[in-house]
C-alpha atoms as a PDB file:
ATOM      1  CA  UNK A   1      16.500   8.154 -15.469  1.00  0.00           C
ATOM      2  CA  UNK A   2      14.860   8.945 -11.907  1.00  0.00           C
ATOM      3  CA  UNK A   3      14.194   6.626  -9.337  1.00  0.00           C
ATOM      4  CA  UNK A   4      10.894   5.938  -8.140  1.00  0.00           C
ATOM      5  CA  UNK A   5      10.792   4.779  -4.633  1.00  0.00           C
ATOM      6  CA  UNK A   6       7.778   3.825  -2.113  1.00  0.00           C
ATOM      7  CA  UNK A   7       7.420   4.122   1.854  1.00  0.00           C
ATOM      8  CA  UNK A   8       5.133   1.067   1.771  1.00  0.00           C
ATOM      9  CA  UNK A   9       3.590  -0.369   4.292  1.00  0.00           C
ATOM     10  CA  UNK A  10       0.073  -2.945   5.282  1.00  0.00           C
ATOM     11  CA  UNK A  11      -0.368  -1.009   8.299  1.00  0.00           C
ATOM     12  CA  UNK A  12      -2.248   2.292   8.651  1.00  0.00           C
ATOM     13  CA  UNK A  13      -0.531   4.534  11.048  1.00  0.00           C
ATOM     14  CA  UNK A  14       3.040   3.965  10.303  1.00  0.00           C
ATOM     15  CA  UNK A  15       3.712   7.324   8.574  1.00  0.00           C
ATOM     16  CA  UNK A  16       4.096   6.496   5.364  1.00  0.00           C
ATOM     17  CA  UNK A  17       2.674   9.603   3.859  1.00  0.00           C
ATOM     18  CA  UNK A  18       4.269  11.749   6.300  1.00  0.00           C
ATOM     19  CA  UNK A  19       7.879  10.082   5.507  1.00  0.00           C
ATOM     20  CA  UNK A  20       6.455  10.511   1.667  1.00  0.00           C
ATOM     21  CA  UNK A  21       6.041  14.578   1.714  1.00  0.00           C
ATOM     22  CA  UNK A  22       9.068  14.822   3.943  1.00  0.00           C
ATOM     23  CA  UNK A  23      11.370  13.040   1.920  1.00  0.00           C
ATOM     24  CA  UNK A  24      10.356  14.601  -1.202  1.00  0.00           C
ATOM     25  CA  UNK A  25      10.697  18.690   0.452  1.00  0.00           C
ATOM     26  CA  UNK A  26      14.425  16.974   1.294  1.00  0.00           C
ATOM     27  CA  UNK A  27      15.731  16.040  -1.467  1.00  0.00           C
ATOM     28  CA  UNK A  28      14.193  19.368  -3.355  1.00  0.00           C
ATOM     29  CA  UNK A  29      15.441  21.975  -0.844  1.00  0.00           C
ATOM     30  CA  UNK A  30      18.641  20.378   0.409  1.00  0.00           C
ATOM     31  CA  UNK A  31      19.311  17.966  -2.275  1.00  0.00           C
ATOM     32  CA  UNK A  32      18.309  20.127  -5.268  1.00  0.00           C
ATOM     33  CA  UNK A  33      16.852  17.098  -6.889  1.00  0.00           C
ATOM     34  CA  UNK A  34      13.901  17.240  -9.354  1.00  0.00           C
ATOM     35  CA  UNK A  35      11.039  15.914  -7.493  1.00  0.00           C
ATOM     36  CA  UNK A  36       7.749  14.708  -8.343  1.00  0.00           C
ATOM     37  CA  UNK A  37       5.474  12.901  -5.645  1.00  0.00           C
ATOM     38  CA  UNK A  38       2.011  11.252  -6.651  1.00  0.00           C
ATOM     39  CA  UNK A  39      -0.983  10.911  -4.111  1.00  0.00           C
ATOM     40  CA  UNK A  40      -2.531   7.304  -5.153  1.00  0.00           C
ATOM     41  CA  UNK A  41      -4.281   6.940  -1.769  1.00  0.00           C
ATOM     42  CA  UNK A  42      -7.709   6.959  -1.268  1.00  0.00           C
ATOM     43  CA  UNK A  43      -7.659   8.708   1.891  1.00  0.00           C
ATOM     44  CA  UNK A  44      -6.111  12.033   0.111  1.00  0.00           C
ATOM     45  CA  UNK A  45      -3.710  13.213   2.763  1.00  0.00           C
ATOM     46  CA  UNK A  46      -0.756  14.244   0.873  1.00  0.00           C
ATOM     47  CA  UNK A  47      -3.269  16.086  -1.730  1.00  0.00           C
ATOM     48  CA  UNK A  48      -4.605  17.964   1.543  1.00  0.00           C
ATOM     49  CA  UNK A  49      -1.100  18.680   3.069  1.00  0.00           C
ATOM     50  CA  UNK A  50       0.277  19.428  -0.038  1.00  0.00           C
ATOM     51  CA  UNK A  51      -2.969  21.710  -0.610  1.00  0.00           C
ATOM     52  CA  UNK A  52      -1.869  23.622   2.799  1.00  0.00           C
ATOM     53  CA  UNK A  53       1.985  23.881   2.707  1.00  0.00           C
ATOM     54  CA  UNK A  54       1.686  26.118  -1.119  1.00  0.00           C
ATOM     55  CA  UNK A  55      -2.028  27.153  -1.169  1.00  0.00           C
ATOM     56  CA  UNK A  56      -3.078  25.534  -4.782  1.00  0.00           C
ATOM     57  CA  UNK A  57      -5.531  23.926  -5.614  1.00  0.00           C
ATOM     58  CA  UNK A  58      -4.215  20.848  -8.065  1.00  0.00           C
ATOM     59  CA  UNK A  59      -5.064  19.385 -10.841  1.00  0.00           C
ATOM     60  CA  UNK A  60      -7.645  16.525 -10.174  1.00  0.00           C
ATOM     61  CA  UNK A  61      -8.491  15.213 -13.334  1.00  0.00           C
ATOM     62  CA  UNK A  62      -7.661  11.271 -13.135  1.00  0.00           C
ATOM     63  CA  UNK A  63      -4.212  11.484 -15.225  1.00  0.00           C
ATOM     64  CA  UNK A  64      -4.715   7.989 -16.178  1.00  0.00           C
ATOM     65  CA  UNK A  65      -7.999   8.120 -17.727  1.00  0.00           C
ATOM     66  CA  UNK A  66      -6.678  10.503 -20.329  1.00  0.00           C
ATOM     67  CA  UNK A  67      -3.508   8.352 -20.526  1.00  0.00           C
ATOM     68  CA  UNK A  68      -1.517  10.686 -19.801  1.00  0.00           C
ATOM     69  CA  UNK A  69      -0.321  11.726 -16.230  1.00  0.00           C
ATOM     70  CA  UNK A  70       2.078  14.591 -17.834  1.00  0.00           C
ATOM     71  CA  UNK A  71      -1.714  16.347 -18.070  1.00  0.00           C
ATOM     72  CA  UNK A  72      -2.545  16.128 -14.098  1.00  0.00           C
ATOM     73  CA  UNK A  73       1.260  17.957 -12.619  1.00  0.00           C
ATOM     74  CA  UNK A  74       0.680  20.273 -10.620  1.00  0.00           C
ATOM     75  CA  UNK A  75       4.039  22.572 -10.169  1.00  0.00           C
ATOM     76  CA  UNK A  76       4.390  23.548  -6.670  1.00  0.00           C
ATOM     77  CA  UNK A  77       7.834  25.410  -6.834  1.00  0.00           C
ATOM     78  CA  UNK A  78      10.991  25.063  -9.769  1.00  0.00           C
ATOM     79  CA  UNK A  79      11.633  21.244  -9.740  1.00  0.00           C
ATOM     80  CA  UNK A  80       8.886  20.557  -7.328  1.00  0.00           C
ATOM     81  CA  UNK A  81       5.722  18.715  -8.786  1.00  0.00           C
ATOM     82  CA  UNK A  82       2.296  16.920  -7.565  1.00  0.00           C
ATOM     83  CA  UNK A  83       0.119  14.706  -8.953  1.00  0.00           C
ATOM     84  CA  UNK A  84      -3.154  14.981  -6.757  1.00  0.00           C
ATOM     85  CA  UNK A  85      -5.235  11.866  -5.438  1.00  0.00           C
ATOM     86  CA  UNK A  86      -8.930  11.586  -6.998  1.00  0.00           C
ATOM     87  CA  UNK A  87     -11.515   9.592  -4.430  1.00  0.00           C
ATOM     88  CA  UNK A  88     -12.671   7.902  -7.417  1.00  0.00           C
ATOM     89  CA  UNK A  89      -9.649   6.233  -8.514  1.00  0.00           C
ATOM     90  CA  UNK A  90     -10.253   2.816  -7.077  1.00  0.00           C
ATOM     91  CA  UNK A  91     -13.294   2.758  -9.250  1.00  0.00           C
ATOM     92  CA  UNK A  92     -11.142   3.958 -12.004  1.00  0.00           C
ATOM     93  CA  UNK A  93      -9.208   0.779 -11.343  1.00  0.00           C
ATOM     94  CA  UNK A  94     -12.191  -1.258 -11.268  1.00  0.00           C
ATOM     95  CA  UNK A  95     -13.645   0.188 -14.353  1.00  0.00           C
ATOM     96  CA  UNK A  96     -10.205  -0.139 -16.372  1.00  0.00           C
ATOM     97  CA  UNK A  97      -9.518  -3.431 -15.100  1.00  0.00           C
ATOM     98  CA  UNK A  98     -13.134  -4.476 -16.566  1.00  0.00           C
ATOM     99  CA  UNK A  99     -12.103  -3.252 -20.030  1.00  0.00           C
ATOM    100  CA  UNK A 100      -8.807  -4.411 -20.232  1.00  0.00           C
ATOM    101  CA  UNK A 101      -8.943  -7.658 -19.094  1.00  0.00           C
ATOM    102  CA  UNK A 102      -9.109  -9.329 -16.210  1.00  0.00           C
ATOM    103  CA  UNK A 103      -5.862 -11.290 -15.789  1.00  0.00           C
ATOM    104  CA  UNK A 104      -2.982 -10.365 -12.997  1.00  0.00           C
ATOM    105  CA  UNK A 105      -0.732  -9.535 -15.791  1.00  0.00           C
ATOM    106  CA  UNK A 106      -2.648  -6.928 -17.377  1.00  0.00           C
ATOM    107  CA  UNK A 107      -4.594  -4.990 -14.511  1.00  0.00           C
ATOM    108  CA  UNK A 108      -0.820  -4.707 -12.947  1.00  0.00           C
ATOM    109  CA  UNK A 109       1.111  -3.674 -15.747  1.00  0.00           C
ATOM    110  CA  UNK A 110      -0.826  -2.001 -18.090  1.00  0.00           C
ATOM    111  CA  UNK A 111      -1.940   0.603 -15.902  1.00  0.00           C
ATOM    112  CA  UNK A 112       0.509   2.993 -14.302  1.00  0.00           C
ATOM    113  CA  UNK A 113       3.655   1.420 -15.254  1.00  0.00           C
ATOM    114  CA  UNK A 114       3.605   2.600 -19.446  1.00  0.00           C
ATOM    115  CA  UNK A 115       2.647   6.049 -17.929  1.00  0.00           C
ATOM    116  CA  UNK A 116       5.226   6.192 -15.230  1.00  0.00           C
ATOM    117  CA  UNK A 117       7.779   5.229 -17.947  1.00  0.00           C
ATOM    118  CA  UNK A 118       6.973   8.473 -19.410  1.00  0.00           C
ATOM    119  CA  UNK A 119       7.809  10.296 -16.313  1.00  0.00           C
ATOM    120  CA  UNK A 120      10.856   9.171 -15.904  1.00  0.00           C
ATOM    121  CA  UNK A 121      13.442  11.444 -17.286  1.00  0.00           C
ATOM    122  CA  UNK A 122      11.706  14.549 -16.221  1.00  0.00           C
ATOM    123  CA  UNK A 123      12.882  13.928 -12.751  1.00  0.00           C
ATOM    124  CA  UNK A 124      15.393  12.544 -10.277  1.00  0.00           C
ATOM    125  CA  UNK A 125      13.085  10.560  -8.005  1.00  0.00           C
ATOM    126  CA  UNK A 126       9.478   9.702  -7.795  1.00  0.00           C
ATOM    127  CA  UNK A 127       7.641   9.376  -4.664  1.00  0.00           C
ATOM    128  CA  UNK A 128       4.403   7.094  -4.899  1.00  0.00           C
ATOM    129  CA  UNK A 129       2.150   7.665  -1.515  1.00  0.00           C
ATOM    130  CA  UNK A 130      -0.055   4.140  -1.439  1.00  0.00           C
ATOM    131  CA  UNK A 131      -2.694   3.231   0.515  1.00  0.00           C
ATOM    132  CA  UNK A 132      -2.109   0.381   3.187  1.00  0.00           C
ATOM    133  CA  UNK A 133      -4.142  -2.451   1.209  1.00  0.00           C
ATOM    134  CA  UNK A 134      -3.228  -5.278  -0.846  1.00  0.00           C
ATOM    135  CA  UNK A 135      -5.627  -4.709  -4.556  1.00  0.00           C
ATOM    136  CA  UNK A 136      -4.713  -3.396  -7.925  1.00  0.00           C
ATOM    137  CA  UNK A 137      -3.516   0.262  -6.948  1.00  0.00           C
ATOM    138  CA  UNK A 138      -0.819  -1.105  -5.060  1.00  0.00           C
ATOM    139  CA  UNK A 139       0.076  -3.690  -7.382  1.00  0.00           C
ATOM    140  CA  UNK A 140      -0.017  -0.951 -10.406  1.00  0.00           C
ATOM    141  CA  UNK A 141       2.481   1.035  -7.759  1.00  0.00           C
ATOM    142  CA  UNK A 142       4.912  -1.299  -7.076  1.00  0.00           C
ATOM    143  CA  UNK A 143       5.119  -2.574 -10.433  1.00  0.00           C
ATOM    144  CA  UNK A 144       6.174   1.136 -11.377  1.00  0.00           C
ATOM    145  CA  UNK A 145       8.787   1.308  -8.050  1.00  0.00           C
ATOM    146  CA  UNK A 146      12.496   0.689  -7.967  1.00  0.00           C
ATOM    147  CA  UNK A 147      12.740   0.617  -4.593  1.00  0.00           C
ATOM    148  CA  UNK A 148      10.704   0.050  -1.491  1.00  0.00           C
ATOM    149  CA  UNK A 149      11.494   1.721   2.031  1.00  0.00           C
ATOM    150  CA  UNK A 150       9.289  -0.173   4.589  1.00  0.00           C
ATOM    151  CA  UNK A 151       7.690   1.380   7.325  1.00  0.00           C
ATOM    152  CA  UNK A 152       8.279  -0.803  10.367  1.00  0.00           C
ATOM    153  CA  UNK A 153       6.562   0.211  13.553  1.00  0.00           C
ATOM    154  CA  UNK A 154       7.643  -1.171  16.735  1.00  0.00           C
ATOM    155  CA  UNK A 155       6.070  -4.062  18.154  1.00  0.00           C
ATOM    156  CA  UNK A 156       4.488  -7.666  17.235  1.00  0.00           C
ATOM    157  CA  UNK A 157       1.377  -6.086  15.293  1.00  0.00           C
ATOM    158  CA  UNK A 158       4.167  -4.027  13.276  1.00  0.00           C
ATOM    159  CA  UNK A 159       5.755  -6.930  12.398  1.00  0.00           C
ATOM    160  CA  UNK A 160       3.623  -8.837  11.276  1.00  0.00           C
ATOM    161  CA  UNK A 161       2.637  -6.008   8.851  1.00  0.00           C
ATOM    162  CA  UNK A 162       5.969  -5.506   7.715  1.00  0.00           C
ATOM    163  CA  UNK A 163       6.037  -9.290   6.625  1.00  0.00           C
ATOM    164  CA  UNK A 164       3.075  -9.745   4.888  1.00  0.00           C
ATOM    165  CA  UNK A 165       4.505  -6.779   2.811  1.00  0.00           C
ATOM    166  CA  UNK A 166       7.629  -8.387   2.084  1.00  0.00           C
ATOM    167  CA  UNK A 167       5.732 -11.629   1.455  1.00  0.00           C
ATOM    168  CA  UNK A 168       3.154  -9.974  -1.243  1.00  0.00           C
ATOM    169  CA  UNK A 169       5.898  -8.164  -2.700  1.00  0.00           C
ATOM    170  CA  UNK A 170       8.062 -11.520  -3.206  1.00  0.00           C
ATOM    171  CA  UNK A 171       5.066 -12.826  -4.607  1.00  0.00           C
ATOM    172  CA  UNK A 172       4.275 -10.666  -6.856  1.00  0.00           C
ATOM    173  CA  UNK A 173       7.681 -10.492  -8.299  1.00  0.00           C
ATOM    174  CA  UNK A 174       7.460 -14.317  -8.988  1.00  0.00           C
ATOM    175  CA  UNK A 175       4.125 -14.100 -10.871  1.00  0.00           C
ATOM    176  CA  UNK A 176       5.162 -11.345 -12.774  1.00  0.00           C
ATOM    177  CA  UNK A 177       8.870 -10.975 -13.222  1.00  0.00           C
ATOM    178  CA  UNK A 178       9.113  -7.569 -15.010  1.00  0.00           C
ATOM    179  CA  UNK A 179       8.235  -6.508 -11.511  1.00  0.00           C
ATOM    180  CA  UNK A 180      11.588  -4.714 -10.197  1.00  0.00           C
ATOM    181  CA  UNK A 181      10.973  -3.428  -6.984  1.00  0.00           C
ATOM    182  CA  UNK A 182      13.442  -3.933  -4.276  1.00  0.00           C
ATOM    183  CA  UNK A 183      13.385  -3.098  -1.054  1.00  0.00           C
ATOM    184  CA  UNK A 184      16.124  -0.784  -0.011  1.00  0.00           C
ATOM    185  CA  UNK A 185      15.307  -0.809   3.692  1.00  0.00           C
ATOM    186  CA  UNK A 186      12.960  -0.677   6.627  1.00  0.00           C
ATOM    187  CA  UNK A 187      12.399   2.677   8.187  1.00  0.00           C
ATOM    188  CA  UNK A 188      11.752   2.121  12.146  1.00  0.00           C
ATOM    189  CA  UNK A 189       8.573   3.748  13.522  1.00  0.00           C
ATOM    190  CA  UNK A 190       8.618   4.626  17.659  1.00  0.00           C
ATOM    191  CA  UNK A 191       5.966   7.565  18.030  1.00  0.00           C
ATOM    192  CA  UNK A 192       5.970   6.385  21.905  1.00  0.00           C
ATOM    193  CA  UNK A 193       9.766   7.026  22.014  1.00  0.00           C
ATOM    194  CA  UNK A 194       9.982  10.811  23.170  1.00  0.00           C
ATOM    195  CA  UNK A 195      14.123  11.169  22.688  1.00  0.00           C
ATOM    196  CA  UNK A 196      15.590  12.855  19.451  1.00  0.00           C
ATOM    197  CA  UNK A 197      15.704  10.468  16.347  1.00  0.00           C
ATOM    198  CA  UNK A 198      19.608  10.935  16.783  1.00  0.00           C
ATOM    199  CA  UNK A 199      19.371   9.493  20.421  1.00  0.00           C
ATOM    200  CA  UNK A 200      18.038   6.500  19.260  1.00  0.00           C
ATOM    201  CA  UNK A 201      19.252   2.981  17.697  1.00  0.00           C
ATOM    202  CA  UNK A 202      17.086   1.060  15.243  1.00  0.00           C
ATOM    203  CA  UNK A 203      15.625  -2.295  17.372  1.00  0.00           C
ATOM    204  CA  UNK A 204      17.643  -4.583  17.671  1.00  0.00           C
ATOM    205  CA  UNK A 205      15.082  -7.350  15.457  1.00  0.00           C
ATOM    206  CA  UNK A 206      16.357  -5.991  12.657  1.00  0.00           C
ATOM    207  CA  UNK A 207      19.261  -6.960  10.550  1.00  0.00           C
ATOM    208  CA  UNK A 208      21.933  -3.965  10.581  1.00  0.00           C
ATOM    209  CA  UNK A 209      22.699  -3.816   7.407  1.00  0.00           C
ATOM    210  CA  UNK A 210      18.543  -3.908   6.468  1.00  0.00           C
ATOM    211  CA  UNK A 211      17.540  -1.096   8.753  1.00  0.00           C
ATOM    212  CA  UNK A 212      18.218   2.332   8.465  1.00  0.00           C
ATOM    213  CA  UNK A 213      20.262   3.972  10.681  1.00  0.00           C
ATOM    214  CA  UNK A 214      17.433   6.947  11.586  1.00  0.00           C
ATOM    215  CA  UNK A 215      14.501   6.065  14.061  1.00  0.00           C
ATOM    216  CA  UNK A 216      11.384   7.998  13.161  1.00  0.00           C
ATOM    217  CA  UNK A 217      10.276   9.264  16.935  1.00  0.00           C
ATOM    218  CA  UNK A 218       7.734  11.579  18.333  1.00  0.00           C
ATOM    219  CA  UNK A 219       7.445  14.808  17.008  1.00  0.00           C
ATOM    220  CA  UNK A 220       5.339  17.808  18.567  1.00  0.00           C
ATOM    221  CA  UNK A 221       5.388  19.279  15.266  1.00  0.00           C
ATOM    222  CA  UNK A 222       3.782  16.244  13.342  1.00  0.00           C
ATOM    223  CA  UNK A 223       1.531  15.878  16.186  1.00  0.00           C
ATOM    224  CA  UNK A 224      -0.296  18.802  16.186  1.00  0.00           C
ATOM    225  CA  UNK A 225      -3.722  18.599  14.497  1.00  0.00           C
ATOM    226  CA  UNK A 226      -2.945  20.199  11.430  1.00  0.00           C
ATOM    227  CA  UNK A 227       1.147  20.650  11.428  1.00  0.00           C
ATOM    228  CA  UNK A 228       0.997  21.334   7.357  1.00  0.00           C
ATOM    229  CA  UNK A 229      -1.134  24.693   7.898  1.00  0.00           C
ATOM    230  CA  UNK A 230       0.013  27.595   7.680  1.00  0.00           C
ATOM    231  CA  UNK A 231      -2.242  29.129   9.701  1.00  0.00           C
ATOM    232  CA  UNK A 232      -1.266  26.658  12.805  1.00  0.00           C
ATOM    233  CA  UNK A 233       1.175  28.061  15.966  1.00  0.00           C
ATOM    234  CA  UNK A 234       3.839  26.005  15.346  1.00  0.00           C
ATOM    235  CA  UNK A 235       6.919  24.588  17.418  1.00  0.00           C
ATOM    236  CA  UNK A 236       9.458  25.830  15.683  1.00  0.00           C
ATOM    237  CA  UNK A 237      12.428  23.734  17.314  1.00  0.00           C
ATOM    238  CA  UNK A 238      10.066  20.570  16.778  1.00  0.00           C
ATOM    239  CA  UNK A 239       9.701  21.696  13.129  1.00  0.00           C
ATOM    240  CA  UNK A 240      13.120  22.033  12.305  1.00  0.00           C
ATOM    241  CA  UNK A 241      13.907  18.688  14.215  1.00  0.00           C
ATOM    242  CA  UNK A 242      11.507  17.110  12.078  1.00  0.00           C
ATOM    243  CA  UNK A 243      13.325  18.593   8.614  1.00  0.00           C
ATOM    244  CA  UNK A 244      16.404  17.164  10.469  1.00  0.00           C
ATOM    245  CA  UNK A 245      15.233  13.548  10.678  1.00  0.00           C
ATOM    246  CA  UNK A 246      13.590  13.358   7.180  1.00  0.00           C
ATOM    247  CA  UNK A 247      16.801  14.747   5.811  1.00  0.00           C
ATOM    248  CA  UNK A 248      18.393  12.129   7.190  1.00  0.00           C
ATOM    249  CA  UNK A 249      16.398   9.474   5.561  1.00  0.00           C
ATOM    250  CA  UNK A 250      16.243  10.809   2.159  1.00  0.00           C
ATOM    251  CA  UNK A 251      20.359  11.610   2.728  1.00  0.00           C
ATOM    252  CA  UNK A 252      20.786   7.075   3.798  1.00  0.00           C
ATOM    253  CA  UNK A 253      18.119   6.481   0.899  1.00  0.00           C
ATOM    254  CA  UNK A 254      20.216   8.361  -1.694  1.00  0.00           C
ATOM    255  CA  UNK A 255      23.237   5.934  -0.706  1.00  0.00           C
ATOM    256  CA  UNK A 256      21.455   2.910  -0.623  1.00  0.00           C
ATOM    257  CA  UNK A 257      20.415   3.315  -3.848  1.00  0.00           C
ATOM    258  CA  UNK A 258      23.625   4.859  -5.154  1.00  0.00           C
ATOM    259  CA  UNK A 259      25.246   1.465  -3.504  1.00  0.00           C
ATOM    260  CA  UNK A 260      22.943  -0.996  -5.148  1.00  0.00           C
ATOM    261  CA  UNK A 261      23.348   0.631  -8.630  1.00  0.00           C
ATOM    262  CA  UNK A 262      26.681  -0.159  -8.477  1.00  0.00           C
ATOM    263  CA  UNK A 263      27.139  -3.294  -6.835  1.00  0.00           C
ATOM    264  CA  UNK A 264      24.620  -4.756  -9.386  1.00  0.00           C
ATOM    265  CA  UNK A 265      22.689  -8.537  -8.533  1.00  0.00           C
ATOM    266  CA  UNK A 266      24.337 -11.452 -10.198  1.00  0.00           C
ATOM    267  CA  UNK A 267      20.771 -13.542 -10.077  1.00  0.00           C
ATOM    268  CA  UNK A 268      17.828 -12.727  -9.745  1.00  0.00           C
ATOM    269  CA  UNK A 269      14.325 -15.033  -9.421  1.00  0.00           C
ATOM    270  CA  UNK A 270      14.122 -15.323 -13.127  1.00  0.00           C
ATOM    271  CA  UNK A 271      18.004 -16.471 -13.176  1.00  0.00           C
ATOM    272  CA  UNK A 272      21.368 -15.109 -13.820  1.00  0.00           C
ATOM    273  CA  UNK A 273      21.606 -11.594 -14.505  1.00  0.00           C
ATOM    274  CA  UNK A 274      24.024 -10.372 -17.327  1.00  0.00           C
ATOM    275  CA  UNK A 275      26.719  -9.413 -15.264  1.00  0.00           C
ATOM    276  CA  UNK A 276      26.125 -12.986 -13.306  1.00  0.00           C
ATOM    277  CA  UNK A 277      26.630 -14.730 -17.012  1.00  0.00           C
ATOM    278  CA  UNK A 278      29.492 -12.688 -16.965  1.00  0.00           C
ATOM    279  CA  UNK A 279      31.163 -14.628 -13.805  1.00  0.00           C
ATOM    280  CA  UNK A 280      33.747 -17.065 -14.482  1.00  0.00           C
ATOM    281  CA  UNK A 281      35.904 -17.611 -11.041  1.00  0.00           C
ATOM    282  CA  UNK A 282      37.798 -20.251 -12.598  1.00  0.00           C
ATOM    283  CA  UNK A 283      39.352 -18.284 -15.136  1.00  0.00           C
END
């Protein structure tokens, strides 16, 4: 069954799509993985970039209004598919939420998760590009993530973002305790740090074991204007460093998750897990 996993973050700015679309063209070209990423931002960005990098135009029609988000791929290349964003969809949200009910419980899981489900063994991993705001889209995506990689921009003001994430999430997994999501890691963000992402250790405020190992730093490449078009005079060295460092995090996401699969939690918020029933150091 794939894994679904979210950059996430409450901050606009941090990269998140950017790590998003990167990531995925990893773990498809390098990684041979079955890929499918979904645009549920309001702002569009991936659906624009992706619109650039293989010149199609994508399905638009909201995949959850017919119930069925199978209906809205787009293929891009053999194992390689999109689902676009729609401008409209936080109306959808609004509209659905209106029919279905208006409790926490059912405008966060009866959305996107059922539908995800569906998705699931069609491909090795997910990617869910988010918006940067606490409301029901977000909710409906990290109720369908495994995993969360947080973006975590240098700073105080970063910070701060990062924890009001990890707070909401927490939250939301004690109101509603089907919600799985984990965080796998934070992903540092230093776009004033000029040196190559190789060059550079994560800050030292985070936890070692927490932070991933790769720094996201400046880029030429992802700073030009319009770096996705085709069109655009490119820096070649820049582009291929930038391959280089989102390899990297896809290649340290694939063994975090690959570690926590099999390590397992004994407990959990809602109690012992099966395997924690299991324990019996006295034996």
């Amino acid at each position: 069954m794939g894994q679904v996993v979210m950059f996430a973050g409450s901050k606009v700015g941090t990269g998140k799509t950017t790590a998003t679309i990167m990531a995925a063209l990893a773990a498809h070209q390098l990684f041979k993985q079955r890929v499918l990423v979904i645009d549920a931002t309001t702002t569009l960005k991936a659906t624009q970039n992706f619109k650039q990098i293989f010149n199609i135009e994508p399905n638009v029609l909201t995949g959850l209004a017919v119930k069925d988000l199978a209906k809205v791929v787009t293929p891009l290349r053999a194992g390689l598919d999109f689902i676009a964003g729609v401008p409209t969809l936080e109306d959808y949200f609004n509209t659905a939420m209106e029919a279905a009910g208006t409790t926490k419980t059912a405008r966060t899981l009866g959305l996107v998760p059922p539908l995800m489900n569906i998705l699931r063994d069609r491909y090795d991993y997910i990617f869910i590009d988010s918006d940067a705001k606490f409301a029901a889209v977000m909710d409906n995506c990290l109720a369908s993530t495994n995993y969360v990689v947080i973006m975590q921009p240098v700073g105080k003001a970063g910070f701060d973002a990062t924890d009001k994430l990890f707070y909401y999430l927490k939250q939301l997994k004690q109101e509603l305790p089907t919600v799985k999501a984990e965080i796998i890691g934070h992903l540092a963000v230093d776009f004033t740090e000029t040196a190559p992402f190789y060059q550079v250790e994560p800050v030292s405020s985070f936890d070692v074991v927490d932070a991933f190992r790769t720094v996201i730093t400046h880029n030429e490449w992802l700073a030009e204007d319009a770096p996705f078009a085709p069109q655009a005079t490119h820096n070649t060295i820049a582009r291929q460093m930038a391959g280089a460092m989102y390899s990297e995090v896809f290649n340290e996401l694939q063994a975090r998750i690959a570690l926590q699969q099999q390590l397992g939690k004994f407990a959990t918020n809602a109690g012992l897990t099966e395997q924690g029933q299991a324990v019996d150091l006295f034996a």
